[in-house]
Protein backbone atom coordinates (compact mmCIF):
# COMPACT_ATOMS: atom_id res chain seq x y z
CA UNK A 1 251.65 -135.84 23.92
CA UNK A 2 253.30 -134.83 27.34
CA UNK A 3 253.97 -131.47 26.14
CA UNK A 4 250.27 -130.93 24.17
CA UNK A 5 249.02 -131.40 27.31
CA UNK A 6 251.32 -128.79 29.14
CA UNK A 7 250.38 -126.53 26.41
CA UNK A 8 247.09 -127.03 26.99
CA UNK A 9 247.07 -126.45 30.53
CA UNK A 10 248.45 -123.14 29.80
CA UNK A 11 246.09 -122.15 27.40
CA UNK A 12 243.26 -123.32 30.28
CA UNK A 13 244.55 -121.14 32.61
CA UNK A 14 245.52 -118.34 30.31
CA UNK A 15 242.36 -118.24 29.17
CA UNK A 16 240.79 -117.56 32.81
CA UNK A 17 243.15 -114.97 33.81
CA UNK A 18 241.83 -113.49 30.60
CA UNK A 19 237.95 -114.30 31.94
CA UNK A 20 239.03 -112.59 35.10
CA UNK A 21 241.03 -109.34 33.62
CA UNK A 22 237.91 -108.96 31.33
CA UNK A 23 235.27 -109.26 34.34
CA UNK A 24 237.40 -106.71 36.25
CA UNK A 25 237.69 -104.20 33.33
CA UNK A 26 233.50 -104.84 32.97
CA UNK A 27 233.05 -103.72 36.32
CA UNK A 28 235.48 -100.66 36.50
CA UNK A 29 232.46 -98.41 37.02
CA UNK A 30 230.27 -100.75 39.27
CA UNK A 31 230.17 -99.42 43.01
CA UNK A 32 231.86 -101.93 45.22
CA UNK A 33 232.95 -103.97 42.95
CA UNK A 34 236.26 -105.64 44.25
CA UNK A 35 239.21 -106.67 41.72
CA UNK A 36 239.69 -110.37 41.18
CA UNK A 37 243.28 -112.31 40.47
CA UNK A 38 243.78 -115.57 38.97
CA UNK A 39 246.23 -117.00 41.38
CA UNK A 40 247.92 -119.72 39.11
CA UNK A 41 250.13 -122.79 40.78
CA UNK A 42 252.29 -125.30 38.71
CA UNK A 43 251.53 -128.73 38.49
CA UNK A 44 254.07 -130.95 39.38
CA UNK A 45 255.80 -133.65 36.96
CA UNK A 46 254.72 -136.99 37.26
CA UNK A 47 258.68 -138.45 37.91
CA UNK A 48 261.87 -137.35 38.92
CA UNK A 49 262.72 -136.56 34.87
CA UNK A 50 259.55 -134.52 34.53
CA UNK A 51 259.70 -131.17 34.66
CA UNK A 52 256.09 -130.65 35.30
CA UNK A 53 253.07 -131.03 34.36
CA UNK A 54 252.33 -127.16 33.52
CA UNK A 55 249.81 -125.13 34.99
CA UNK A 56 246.42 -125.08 36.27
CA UNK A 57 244.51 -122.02 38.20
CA UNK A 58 244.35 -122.51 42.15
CA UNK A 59 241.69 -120.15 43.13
CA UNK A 60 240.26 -116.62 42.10
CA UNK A 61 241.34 -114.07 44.83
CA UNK A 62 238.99 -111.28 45.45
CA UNK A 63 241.56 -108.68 46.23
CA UNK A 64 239.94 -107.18 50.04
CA UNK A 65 241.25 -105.98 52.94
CA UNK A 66 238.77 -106.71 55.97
CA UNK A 67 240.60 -104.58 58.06
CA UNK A 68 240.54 -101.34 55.24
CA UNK A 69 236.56 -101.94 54.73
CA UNK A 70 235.61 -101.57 58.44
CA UNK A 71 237.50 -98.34 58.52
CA UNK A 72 235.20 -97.56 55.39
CA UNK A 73 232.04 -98.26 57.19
CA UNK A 74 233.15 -96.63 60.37
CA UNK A 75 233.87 -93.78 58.41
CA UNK A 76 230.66 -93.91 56.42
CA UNK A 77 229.00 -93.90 60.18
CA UNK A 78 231.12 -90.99 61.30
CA UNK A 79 230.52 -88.56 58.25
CA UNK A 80 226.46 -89.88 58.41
CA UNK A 81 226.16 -88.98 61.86
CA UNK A 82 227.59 -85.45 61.23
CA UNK A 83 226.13 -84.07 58.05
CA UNK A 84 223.06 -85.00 60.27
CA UNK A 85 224.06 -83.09 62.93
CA UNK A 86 225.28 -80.06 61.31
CA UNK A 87 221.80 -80.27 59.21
CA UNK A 88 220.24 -80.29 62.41
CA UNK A 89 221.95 -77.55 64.22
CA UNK A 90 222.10 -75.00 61.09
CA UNK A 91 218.00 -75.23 60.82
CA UNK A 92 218.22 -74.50 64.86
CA UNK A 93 220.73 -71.90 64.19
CA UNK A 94 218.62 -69.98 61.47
CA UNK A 95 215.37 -70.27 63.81
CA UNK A 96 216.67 -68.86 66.59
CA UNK A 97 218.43 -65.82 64.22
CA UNK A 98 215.24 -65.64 62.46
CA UNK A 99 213.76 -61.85 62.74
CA UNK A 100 210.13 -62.91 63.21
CA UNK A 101 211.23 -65.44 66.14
CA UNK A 102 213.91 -62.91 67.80
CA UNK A 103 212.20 -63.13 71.66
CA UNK A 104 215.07 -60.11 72.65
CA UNK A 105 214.05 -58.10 70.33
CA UNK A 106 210.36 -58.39 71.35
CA UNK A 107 210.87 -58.00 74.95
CA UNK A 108 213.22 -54.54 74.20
CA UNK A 109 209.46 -53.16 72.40
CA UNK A 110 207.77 -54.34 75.22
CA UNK A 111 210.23 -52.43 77.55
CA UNK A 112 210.20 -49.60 75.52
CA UNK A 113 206.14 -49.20 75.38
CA UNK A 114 206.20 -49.31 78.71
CA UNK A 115 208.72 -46.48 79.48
CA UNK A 116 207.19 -44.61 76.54
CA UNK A 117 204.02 -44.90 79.15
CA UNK A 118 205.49 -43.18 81.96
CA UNK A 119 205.51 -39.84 80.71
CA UNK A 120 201.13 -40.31 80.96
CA UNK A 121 200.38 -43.40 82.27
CA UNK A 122 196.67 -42.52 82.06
CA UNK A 123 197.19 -41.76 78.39
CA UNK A 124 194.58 -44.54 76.64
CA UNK A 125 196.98 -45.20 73.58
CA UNK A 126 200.18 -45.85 75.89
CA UNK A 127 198.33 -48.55 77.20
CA UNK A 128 197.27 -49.78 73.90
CA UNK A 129 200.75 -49.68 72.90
CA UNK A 130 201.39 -51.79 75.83
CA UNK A 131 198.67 -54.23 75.63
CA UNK A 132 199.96 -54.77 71.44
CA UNK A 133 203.77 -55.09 72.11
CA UNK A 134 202.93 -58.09 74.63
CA UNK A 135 200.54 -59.46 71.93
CA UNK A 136 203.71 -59.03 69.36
CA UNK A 137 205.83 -60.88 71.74
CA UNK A 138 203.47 -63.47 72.73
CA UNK A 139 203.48 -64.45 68.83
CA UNK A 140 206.75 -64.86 68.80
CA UNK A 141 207.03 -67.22 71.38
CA UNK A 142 204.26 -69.05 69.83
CA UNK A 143 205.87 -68.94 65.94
CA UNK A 144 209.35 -70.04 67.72
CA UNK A 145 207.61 -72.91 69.94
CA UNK A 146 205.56 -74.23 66.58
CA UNK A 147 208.84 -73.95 63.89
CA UNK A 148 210.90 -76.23 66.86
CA UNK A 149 208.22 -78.53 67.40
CA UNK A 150 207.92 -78.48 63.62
CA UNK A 151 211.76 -79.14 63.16
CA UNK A 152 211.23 -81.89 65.93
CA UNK A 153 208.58 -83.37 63.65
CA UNK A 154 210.43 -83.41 61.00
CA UNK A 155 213.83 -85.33 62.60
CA UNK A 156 211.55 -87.75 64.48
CA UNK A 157 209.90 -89.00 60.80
CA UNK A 158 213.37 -89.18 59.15
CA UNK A 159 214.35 -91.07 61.95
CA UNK A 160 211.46 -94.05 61.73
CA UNK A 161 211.74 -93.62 58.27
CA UNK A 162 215.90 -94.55 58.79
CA UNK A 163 214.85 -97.51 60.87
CA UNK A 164 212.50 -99.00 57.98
CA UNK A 165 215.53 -98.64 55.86
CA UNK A 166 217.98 -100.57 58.53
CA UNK A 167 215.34 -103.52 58.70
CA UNK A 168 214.87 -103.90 54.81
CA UNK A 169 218.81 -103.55 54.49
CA UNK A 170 219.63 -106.10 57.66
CA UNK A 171 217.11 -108.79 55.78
CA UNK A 172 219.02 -108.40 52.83
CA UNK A 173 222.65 -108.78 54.60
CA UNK A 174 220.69 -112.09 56.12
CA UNK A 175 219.96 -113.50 52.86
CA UNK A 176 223.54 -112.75 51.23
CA UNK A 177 224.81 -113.93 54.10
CA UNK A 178 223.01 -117.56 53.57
CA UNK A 179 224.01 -117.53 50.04
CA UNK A 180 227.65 -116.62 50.45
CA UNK A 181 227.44 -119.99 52.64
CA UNK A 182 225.93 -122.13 50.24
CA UNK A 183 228.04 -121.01 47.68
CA UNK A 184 231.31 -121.56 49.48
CA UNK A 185 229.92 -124.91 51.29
CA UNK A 186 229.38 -126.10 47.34
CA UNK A 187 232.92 -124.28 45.79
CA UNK A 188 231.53 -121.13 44.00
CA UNK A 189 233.01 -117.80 43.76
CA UNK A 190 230.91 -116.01 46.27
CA UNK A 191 232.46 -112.48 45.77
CA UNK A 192 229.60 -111.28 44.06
CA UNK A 193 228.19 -111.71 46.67
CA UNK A 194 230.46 -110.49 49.46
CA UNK A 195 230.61 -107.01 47.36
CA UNK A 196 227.14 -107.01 47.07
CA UNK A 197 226.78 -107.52 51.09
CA UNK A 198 229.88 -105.11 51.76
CA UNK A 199 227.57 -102.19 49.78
CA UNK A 200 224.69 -103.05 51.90
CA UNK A 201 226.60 -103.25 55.05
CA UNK A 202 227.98 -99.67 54.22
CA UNK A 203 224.26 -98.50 53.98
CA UNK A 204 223.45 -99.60 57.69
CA UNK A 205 226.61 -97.79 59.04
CA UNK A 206 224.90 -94.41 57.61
CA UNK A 207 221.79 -95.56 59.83
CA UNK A 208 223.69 -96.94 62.88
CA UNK A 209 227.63 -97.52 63.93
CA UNK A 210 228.04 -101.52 63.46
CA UNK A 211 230.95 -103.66 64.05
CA UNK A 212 231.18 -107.21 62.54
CA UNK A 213 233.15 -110.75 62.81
CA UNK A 214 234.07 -112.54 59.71
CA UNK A 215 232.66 -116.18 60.58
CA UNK A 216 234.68 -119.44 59.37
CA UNK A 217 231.37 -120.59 57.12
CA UNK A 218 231.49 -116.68 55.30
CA UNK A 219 229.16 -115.31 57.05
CA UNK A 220 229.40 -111.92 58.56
CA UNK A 221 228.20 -111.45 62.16
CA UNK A 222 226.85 -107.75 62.81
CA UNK A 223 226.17 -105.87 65.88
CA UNK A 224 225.87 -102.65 67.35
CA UNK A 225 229.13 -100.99 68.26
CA UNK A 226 227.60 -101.23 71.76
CA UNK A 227 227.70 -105.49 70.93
CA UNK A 228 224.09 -106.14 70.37
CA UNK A 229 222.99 -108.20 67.82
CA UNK A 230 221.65 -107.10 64.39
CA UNK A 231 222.76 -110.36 62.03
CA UNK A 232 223.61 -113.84 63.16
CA UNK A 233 223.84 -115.48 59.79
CA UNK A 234 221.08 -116.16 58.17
CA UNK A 235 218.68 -114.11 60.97
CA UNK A 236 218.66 -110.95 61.15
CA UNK A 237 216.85 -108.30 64.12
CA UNK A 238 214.14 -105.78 63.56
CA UNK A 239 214.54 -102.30 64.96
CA UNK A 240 211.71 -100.72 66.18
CA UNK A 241 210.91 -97.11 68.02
CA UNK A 242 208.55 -97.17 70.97
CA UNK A 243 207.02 -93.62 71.77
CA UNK A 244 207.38 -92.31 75.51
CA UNK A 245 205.08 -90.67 77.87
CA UNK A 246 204.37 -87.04 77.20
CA UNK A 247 207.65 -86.96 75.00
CA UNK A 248 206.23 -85.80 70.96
CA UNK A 249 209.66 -86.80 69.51
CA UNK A 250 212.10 -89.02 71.51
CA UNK A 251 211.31 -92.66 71.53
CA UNK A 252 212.99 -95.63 72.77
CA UNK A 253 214.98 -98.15 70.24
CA UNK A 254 214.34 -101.63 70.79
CA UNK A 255 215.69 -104.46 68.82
CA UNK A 256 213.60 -107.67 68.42
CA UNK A 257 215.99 -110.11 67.37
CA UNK A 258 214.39 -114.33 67.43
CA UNK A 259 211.52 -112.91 69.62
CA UNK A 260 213.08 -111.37 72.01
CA UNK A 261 212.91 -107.91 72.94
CA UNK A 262 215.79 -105.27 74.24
CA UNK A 263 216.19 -101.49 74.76
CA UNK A 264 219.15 -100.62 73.03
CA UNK A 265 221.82 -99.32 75.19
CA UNK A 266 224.96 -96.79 74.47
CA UNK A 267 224.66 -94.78 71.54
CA UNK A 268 223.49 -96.16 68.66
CA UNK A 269 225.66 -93.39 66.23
CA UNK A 270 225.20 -92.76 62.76
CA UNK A 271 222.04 -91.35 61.24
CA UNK A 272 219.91 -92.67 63.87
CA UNK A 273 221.91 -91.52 66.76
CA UNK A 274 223.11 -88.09 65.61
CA UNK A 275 218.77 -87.56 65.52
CA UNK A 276 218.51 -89.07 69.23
CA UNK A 277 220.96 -87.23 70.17
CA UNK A 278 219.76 -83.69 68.86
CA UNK A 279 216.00 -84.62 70.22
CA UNK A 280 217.29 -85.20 73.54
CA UNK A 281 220.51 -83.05 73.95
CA UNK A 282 219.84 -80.07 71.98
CA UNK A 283 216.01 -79.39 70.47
CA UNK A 284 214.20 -81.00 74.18
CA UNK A 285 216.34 -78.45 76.53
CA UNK A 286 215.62 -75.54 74.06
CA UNK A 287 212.27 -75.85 74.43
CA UNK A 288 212.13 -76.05 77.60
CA UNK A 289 214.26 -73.03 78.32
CA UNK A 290 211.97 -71.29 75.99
CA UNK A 291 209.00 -72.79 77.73
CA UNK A 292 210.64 -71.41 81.02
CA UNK A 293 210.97 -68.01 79.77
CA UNK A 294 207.44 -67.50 79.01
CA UNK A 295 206.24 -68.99 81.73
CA UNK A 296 208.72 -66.67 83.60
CA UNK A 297 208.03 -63.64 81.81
CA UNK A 298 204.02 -64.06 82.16
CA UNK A 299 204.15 -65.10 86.11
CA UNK A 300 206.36 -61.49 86.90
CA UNK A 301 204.03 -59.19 84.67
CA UNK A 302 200.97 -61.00 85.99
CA UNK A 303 202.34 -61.02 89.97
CA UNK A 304 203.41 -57.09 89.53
CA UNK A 305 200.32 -56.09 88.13
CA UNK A 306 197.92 -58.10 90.69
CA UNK A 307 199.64 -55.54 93.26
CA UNK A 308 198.39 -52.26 91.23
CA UNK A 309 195.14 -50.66 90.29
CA UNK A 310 193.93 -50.05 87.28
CA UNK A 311 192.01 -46.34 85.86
CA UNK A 312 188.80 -47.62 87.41
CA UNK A 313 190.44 -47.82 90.99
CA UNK A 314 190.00 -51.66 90.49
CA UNK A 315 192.57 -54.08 91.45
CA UNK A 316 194.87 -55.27 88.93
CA UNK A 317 194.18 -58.29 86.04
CA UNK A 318 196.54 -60.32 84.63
CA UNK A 319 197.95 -59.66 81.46
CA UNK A 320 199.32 -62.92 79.78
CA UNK A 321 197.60 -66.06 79.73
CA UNK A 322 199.49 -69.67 79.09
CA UNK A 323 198.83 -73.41 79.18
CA UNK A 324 201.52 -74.81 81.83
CA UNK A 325 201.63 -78.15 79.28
CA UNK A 326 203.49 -75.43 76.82
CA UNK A 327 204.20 -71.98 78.39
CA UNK A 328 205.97 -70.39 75.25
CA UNK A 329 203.39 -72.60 72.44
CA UNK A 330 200.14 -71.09 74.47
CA UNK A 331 201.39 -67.78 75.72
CA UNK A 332 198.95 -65.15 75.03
CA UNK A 333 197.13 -62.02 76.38
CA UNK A 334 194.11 -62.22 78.46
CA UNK A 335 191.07 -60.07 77.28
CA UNK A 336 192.13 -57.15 79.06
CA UNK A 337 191.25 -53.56 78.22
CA UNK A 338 193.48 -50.62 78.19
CA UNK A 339 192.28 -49.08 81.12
CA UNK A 340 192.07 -52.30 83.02
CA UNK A 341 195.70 -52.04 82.83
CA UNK A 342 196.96 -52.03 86.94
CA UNK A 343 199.92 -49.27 85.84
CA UNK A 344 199.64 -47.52 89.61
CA UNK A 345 199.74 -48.70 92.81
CA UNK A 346 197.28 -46.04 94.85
CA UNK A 347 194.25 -45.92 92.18
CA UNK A 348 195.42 -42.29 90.91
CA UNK A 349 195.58 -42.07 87.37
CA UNK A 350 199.14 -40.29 87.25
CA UNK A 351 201.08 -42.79 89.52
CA UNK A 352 203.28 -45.06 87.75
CA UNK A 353 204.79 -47.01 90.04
CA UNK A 354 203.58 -50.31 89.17
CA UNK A 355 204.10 -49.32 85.48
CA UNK A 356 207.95 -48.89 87.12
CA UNK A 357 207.86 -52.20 88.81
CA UNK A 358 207.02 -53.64 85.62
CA UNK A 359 210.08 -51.97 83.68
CA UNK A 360 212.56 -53.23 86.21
CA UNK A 361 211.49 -57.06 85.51
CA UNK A 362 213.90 -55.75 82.19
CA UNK A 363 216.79 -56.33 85.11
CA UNK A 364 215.38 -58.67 87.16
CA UNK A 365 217.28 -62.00 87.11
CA UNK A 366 215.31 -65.80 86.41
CA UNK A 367 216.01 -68.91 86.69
CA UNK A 368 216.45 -71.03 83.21
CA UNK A 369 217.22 -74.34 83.24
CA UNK A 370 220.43 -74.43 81.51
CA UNK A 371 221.49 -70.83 81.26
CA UNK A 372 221.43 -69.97 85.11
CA UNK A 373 220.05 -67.06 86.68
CA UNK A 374 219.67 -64.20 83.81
CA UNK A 375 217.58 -61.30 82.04
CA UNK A 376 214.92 -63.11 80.04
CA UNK A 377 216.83 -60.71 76.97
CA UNK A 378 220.25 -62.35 78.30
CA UNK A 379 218.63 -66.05 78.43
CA UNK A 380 217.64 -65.43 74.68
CA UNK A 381 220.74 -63.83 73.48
CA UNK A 382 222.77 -66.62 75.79
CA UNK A 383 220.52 -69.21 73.67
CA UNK A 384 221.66 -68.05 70.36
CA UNK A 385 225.10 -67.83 71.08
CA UNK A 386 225.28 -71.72 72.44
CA UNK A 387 223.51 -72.80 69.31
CA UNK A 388 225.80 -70.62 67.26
CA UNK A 389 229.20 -71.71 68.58
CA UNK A 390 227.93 -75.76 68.76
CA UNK A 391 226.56 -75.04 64.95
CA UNK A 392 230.52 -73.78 64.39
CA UNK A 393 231.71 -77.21 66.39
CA UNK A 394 229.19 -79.01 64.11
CA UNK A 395 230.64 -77.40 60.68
CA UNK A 396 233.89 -78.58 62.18
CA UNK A 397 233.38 -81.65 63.13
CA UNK A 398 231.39 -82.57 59.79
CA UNK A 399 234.63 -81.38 57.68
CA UNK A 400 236.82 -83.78 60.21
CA UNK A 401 234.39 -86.10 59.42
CA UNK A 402 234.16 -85.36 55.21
CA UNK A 403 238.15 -85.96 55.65
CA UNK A 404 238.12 -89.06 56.95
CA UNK A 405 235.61 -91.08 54.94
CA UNK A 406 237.43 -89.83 52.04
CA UNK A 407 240.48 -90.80 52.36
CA UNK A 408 238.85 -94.41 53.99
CA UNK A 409 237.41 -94.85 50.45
CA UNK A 410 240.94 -94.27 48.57
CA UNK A 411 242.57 -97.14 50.73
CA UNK A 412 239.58 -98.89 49.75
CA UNK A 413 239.38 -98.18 46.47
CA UNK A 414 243.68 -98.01 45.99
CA UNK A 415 243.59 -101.53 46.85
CA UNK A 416 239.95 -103.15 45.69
CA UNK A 417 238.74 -101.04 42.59
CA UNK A 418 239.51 -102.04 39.15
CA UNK A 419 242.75 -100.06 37.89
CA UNK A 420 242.53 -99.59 34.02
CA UNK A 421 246.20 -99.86 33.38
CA UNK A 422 247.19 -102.48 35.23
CA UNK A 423 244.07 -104.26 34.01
CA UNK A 424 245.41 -103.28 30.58
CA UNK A 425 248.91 -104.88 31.26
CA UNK A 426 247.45 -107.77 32.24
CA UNK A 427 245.30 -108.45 29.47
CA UNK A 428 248.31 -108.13 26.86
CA UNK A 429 250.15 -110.24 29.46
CA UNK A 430 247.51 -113.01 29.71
CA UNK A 431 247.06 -112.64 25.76
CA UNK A 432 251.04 -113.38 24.95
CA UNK A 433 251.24 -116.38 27.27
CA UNK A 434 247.81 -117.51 25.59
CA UNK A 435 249.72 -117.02 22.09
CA UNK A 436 252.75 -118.18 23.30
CA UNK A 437 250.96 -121.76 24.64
CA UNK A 438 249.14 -121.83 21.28
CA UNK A 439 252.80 -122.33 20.30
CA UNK A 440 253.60 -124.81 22.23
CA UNK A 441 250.66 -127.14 21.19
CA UNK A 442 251.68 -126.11 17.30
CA UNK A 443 255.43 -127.13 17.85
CA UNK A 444 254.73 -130.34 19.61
CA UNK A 445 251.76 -131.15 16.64
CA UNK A 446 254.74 -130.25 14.01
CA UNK A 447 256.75 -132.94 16.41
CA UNK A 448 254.18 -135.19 16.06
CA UNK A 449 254.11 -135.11 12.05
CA UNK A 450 257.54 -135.17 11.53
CA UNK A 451 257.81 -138.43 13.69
CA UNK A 452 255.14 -139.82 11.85
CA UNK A 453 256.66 -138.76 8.57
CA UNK A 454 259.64 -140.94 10.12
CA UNK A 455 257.59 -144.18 9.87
């Protein structure tokens, strides 16, 4: 009967290695999914003329390395965070090089009306010429101000949108995280569930960088990389955006985590950050050097021409108008005529020296925050290049990026995802020690008969 028994504790366990090979080939195609093993132990004999009592099935090992899926969701954080970036920087990049929005190649018109004017200043067309050109360039600066504030727009939705995705994924994580606790506290299998909360954890790193601390009840403990709290077991925090003072875009991050309320500090990376960062560090000081340079450019004509007079003797009008809430969104010309143009500085018709005073503003130096002390045509052309060598940086950095969460997910998946043949080896393994303990239970039955047969 001794051996019956042994036999049948082989089939048992046989036949759950063969549960387990099965549910692993099942899920060879299911994301996240982690391998299982049967880990068998022998059973010991009962005395010291026992072999043993055969074999039973000590746990099912989910085949994970901790340490391999953090460098997966760092990864997934660091290649979120730059595709982001480099989407970011490629729309600024193709705005700025954008024909209609070119601001050097409307001031060189500009210029050029106005030297075409010095051969007859008095000449009624030259001055309409004039008076168009800075209507041309004034729309550009307006088209360029809208498309960024557009492409600000734009970021600042995906990014409250990304936040409603990290609070809908962290409540989920919460819940797993109670279950994977019951289920352990009772003796389950909770790797279901630990896949299931690994997947969702790798979602949140594309929103934010996280780190996380395997607890001894199986939960997972998430933070910020900076350390604040996003999932303490079973709770998990709310992120929410608070808009600043004259700022259309950037907003503050808060968590609210068991009432409580805290700015988030250090950077938050991933999705999220990569869009702070480009509202703040990038888009916010373009503007405002394009802000500067139309409120630069209309201050100079409008202080050059106050000193001139215009074909009626009068003195001179301004010429561009602005709003000093948004220089380059409001810049416009004033309702000036052509002969109310200020183009000489005695009243005669003929004299063109304010017309010439104007012209050399093409050479004049301004200050723009950021760029220094340049040509409004250098500031421009100086703006395009910065955005087109950090767009370069940013294709870079997003390949760097592509590379590493790549070859992240092959450790992962080398060690965690279902292999086909070795699942196949195992299953004709599993099947010939099933067969083989069939056997043993048929032998010791033919035993049995023949002892039987005996009496």
């Amino acid at each position: 009967m001794n051996m019956i028994n042994i036999g049948l504790t082989g089939l048992n366990a046989n036949k759950t290695a063969l549960d387990v090979t099965a549910h692993n080939i099942a899920n060879v195609n299911t994301p996240g999914f982690s391998r299982q093993q049967a880990m068998m132990s022998a059973l010991a004999g009962n005395d010291i003329l026992s072999a043993g009592s055969g074999v039973e099935i000590a746990s099912i090992r989910r085949i994970s390395d901790q340490f391999i899926v953090k460098q997966t969701w760092a990864a997934t954080s660091q290649q979120a965070a730059s595709n982001a970036n480099l989407d970011s920087m490629t729309m600024l990049e193709s705005l700025l090089g954008g024909e209609g929005f070119n601001i050097s190649a409307g001031l060189d018109s500009l210029y050029s009306a106005l030297n075409d004017a010095t051969l007859k200043p008095e000449s009624t067309p030259n001055r309409q010429q004039i008076i168009n050109e800075a209507k041309a360039l004034s729309r550009r600066f307006n088209t360029l101000s809208e498309s960024l504030h557009g492409q600000g727009k734009r970021i600042s939705d995906k990014a409250t949108a990304s936040i409603e995705h990290a609070n809908s994924l962290m409540n989920n994580i919460a819940d797993i995280n109670h279950r994977v606790v019951e289920t352990q506290a009772t003796g389950g299998n909770p790797s279901q569930l630990i896949d299931e909360r690994d997947v969702l954890i790798k979602q949140l790193s594309e929103v934010v960088e996280i780190s996380s601390t395997q607890q001894p009840d199986g939960s997972l403990q998430v933070t910020l990389a900076s350390g604040q709290p996003l999932i303490l077991g079973s709770d998990a925090a709310q992120l929410k955006s608070t808009p600043i003072v004259n700022e259309p875009f950037i907003k503050n991050i808060e968590i609210n985590f068991s009432g409580q309320t805290f700015a988030v500090t250090g950077e938050l990376g991933g999705q999220l950050g990569s869009f702070d960062n480009y509202l703040k560090e990038t888009l916010k000081p373009t503007q405002q050097a394009l802000d500067e340079m139309a409120q630069n450019l209309a201050t100079e004509f409008n202080q050059v021409l106050a000193t001139g007079f215009d074909l009626n003797g009068n003195p001179g009008q301004a010429l561009f108008s602005f709003d000093p809430n948004s220089p380059a969104g409001s810049l416009d010309i004033t309702a000036i005529t052509p002969a109310e143009l200020a183009l000489s500085s005695d009243g005669a018709p003929g004299n063109s020296d304010t017309l010439q005073a104007l012209i050399d503003l093409s050479t004049k130096p301004m200050a723009i925050n950021g760029l220094g002390s340049v040509t409004l045509s250098d500031a421009f052309a100086s703006m395009v290049g910065k955005t087109a060598i950090e767009t370069r940086q940013a294709s870079v950095d997003q390949k760097a990026a592509e590379t590493l969460f790549s070859q992240a997910n092959a450790a992962r998946d080398n060690l965690s995802a279902v292999n086909s043949d070795e699942e196949a080896a195992n299953l004709m393994t599993f099947t010939n020690a099933y067969q083989a303990n069939m056997k043993v239970i048929s032998t010791a039955n033919e035993l049995f008969d023949s002892v039987l047969r005996l009496l």
